[in-house]
N, C-alpha and C. Protein backbone atom coordinates (compact mmCIF):
# COMPACT_ATOMS: atom_id res chain seq x y z
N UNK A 1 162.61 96.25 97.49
CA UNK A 1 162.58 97.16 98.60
C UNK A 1 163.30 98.43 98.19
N UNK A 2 162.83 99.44 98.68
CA UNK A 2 163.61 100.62 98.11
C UNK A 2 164.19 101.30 98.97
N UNK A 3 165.53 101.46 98.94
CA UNK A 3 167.09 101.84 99.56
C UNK A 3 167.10 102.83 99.70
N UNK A 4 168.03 103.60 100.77
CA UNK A 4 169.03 104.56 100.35
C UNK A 4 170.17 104.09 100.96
N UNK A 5 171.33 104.70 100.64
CA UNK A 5 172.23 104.44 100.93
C UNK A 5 172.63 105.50 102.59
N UNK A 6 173.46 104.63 104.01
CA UNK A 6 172.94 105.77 105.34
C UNK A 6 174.51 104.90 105.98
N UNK A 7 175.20 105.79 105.82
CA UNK A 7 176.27 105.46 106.71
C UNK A 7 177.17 103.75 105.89
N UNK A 8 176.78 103.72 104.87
CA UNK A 8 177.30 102.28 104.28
C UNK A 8 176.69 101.24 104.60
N UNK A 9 175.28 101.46 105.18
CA UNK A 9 174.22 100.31 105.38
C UNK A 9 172.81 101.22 104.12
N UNK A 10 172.22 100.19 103.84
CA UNK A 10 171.10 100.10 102.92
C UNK A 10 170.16 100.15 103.36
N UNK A 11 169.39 101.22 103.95
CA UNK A 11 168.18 101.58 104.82
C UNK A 11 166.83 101.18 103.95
N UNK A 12 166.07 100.78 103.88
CA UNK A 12 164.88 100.20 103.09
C UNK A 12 163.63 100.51 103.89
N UNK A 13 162.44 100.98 103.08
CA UNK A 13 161.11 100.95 104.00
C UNK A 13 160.73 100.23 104.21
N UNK A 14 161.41 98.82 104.39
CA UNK A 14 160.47 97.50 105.66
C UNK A 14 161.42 97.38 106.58
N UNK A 15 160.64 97.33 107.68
CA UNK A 15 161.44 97.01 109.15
C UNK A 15 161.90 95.88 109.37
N UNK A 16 163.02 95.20 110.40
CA UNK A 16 163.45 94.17 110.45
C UNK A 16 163.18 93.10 108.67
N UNK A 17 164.35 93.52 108.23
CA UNK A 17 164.23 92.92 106.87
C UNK A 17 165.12 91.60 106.84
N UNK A 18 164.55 90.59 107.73
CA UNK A 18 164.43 89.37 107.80
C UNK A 18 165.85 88.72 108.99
N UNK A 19 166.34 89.59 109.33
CA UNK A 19 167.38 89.69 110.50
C UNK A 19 168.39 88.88 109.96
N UNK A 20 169.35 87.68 110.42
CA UNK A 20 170.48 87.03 110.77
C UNK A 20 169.77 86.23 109.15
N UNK A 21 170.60 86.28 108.68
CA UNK A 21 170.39 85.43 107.32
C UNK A 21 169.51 85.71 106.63
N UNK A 22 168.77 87.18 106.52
CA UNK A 22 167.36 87.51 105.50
C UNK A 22 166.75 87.04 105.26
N UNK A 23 166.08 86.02 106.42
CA UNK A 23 165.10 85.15 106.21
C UNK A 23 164.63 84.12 105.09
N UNK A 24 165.84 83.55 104.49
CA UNK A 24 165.92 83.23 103.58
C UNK A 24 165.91 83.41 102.30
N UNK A 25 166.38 84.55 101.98
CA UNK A 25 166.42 85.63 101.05
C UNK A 25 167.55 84.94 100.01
N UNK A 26 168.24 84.22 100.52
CA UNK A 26 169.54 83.97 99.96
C UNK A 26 170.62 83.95 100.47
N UNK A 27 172.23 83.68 100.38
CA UNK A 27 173.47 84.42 101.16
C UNK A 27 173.42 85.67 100.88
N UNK A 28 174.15 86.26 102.22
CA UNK A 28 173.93 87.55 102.95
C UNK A 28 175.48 87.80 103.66
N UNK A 29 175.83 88.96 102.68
CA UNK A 29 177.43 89.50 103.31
C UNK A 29 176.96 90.00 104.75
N UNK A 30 178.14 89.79 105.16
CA UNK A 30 178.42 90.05 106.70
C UNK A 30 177.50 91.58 106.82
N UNK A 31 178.10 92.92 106.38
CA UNK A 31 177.94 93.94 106.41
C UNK A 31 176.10 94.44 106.21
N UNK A 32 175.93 93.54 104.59
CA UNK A 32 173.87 93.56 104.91
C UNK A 32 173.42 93.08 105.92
N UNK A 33 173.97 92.20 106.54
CA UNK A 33 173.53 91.09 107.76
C UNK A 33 173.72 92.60 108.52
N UNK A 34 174.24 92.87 109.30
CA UNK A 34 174.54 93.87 110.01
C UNK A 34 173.79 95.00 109.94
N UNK A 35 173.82 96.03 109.02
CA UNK A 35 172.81 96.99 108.16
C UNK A 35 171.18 96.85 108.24
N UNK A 36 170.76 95.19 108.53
CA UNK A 36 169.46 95.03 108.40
C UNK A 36 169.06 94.49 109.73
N UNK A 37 170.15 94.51 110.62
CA UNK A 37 169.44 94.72 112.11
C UNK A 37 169.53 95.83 112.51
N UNK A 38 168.85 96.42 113.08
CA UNK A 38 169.03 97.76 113.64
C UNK A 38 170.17 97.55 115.27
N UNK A 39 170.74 98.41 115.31
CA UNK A 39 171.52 98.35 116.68
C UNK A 39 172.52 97.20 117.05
N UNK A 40 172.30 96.63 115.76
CA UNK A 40 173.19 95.23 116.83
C UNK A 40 174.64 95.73 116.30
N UNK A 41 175.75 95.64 117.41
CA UNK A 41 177.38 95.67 117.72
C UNK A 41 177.77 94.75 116.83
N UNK A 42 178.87 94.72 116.10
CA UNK A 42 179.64 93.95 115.49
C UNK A 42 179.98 92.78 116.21
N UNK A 43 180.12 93.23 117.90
CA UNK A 43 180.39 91.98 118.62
C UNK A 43 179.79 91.03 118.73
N UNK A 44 178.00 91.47 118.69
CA UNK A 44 177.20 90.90 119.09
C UNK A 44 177.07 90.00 117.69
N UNK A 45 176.86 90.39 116.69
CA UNK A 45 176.55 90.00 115.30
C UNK A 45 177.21 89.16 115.10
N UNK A 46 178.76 88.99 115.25
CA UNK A 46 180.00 87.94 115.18
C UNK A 46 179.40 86.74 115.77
N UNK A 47 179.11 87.35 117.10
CA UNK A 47 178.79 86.00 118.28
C UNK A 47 177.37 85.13 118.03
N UNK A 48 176.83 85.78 117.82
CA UNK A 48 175.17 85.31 117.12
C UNK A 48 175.32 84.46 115.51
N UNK A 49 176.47 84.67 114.67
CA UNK A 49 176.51 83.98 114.02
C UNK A 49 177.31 82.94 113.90
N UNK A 50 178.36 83.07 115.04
CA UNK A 50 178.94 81.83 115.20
C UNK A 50 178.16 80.81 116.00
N UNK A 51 177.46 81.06 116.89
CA UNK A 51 176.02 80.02 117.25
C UNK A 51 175.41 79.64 116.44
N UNK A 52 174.80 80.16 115.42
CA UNK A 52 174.13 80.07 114.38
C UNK A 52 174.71 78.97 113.71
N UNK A 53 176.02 79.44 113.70
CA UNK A 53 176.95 78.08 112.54
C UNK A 53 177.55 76.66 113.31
N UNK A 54 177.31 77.24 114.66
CA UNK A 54 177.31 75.93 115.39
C UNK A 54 176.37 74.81 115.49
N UNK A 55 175.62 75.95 115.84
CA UNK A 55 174.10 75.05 115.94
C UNK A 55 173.50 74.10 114.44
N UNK A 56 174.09 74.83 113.61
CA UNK A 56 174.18 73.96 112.05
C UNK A 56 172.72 74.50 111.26
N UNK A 57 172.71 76.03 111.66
CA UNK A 57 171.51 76.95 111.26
C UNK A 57 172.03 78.10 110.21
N UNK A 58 173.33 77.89 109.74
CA UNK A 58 173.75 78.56 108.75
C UNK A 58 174.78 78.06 108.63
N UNK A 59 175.42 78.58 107.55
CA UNK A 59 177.13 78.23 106.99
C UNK A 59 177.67 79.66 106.39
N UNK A 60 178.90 79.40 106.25
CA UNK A 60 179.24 81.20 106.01
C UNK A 60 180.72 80.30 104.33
N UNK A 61 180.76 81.09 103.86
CA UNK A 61 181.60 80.57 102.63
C UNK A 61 182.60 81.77 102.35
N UNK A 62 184.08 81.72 102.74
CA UNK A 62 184.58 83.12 102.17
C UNK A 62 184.86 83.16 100.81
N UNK A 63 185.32 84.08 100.44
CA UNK A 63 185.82 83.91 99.10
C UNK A 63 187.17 84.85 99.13
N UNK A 64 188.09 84.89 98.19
CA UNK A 64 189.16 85.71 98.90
C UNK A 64 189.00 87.16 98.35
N UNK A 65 189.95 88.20 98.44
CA UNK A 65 189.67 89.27 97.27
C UNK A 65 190.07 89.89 98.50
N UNK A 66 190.57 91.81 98.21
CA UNK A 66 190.26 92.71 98.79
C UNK A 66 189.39 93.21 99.41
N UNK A 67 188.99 93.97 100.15
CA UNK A 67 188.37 92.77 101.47
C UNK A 67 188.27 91.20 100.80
N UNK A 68 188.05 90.46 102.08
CA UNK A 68 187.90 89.14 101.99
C UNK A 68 186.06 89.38 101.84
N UNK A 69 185.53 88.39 100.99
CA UNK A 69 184.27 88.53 101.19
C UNK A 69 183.49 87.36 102.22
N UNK A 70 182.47 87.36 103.26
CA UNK A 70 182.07 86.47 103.49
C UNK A 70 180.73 86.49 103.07
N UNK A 71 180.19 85.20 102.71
CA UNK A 71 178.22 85.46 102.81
C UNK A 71 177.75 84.30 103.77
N UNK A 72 176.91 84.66 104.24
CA UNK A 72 176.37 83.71 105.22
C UNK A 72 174.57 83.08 104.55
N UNK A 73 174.66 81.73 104.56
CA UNK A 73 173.18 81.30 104.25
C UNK A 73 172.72 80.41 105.04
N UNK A 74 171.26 80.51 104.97
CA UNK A 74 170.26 79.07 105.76
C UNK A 74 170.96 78.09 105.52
N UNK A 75 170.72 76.79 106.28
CA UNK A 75 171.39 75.52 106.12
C UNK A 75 169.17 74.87 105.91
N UNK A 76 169.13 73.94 104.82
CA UNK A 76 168.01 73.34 105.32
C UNK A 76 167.59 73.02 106.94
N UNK A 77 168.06 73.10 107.85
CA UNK A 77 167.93 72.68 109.22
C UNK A 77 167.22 74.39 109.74
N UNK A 78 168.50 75.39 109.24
CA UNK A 78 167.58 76.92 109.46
C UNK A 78 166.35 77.39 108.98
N UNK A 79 166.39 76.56 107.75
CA UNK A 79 165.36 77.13 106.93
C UNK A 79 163.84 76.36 107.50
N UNK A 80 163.61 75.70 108.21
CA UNK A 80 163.14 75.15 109.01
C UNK A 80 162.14 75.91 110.08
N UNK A 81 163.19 76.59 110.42
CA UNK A 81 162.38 78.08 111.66
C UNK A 81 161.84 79.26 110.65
N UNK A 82 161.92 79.33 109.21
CA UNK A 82 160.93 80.74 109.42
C UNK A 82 160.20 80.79 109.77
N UNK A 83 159.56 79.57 109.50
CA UNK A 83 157.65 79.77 109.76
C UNK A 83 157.79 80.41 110.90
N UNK A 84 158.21 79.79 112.13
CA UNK A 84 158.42 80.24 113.17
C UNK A 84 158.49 81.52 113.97
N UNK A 85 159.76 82.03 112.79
CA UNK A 85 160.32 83.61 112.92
C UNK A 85 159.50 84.90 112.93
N UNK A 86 158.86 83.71 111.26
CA UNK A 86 158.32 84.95 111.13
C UNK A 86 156.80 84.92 111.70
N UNK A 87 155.95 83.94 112.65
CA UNK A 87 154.90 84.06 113.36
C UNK A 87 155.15 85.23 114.68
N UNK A 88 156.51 84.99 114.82
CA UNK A 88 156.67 85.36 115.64
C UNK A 88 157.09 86.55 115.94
N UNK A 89 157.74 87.23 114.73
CA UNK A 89 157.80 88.56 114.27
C UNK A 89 156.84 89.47 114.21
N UNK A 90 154.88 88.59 113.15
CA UNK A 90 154.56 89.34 113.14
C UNK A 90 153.65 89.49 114.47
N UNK A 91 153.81 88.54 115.16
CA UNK A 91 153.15 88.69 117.14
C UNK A 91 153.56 89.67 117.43
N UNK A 92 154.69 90.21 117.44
CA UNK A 92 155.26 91.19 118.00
C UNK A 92 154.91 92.56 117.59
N UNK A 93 154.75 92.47 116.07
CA UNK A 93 154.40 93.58 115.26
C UNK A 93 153.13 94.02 115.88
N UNK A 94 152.24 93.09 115.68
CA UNK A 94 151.10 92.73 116.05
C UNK A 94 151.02 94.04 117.83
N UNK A 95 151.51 93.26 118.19
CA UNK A 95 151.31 93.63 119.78
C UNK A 95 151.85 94.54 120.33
N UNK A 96 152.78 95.63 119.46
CA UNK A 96 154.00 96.32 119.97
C UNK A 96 153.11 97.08 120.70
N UNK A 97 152.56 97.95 120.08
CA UNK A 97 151.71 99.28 120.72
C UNK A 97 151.15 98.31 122.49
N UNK A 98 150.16 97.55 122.65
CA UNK A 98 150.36 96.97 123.92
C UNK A 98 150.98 96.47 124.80
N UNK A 99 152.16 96.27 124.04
CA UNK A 99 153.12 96.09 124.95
C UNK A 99 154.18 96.89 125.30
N UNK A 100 154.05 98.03 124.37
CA UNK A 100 154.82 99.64 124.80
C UNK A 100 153.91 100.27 126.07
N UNK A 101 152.19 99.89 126.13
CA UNK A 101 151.62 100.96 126.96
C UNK A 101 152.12 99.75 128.87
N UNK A 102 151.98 97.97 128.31
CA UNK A 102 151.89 97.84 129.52
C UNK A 102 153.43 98.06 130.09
N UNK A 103 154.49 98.43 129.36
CA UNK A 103 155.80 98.55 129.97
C UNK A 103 155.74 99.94 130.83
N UNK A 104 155.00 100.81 129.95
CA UNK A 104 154.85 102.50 130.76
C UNK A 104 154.01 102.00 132.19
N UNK A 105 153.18 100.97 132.14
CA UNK A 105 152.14 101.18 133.05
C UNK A 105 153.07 100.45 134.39
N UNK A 106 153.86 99.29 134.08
CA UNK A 106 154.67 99.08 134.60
C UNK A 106 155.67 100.12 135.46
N UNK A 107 156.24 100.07 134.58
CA UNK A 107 157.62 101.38 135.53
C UNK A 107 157.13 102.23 136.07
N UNK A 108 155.72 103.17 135.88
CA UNK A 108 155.24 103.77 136.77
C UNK A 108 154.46 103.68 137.89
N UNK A 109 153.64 102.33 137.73
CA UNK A 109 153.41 101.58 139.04
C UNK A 109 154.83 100.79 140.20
N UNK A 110 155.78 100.71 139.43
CA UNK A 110 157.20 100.15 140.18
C UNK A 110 157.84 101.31 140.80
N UNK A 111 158.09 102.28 139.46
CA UNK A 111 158.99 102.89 140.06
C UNK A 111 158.30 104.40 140.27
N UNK A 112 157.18 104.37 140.11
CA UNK A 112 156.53 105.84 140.42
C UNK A 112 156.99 106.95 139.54
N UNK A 113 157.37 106.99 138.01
CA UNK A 113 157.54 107.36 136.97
C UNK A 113 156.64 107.39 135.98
């Protein structure tokens, strides 16, 4: 995938590049994890992966050092849902444009906008 470097995240020309664990890409530092969702809060990202590690859909391994490093990976049990993910990713891809026009058609039939 080809990078640039944007604020200390790694911007790449594919979209959603495989979200919460890179779709099995491998372990994934906290910070790429972060970088390769668009918009998501640190808060939110924390909290989504401690479910994740509850639910027994990843594991996170630190290592020590300046920063401390963490990486987070699939557990066989996660690795389980790509198929899933990614059907379901590309539905969405798939459908965005219709489902951008019926949201307009929406709010302006609701709210007269």
């Amino acid at each position: 995938m080809a990078c640039i470097q944007a604020g200390g995240c790694a911007v790449g020309d594919e979209a959603g590049d495989g979200g919460p664990v890179g779709a099995g890409r491998g372990p994934l530092r906290y910070t790429d994890l972060q970088c390769s969702i668009p918009g998501i809060s640190q808060r939110m990202l924390t909290h989504t992966l401690r479910q994740l590690r509850r639910d027994g859909l990843v594991t996170s391994t630190a290592y020590p050092g300046v920063p401390p490093r963490v990486e987070y990976a699939l557990t066989g049990l996660g690795a389980t849902l790509l198929d899933a993910v990614t059907a379901l990713i590309d539905w969405a891809g798939t459908h965005h444009d219709e489902i951008t026009r019926n949201r307009t058609h929406y709010d302006k039939e609701v709210h007269g906008s």
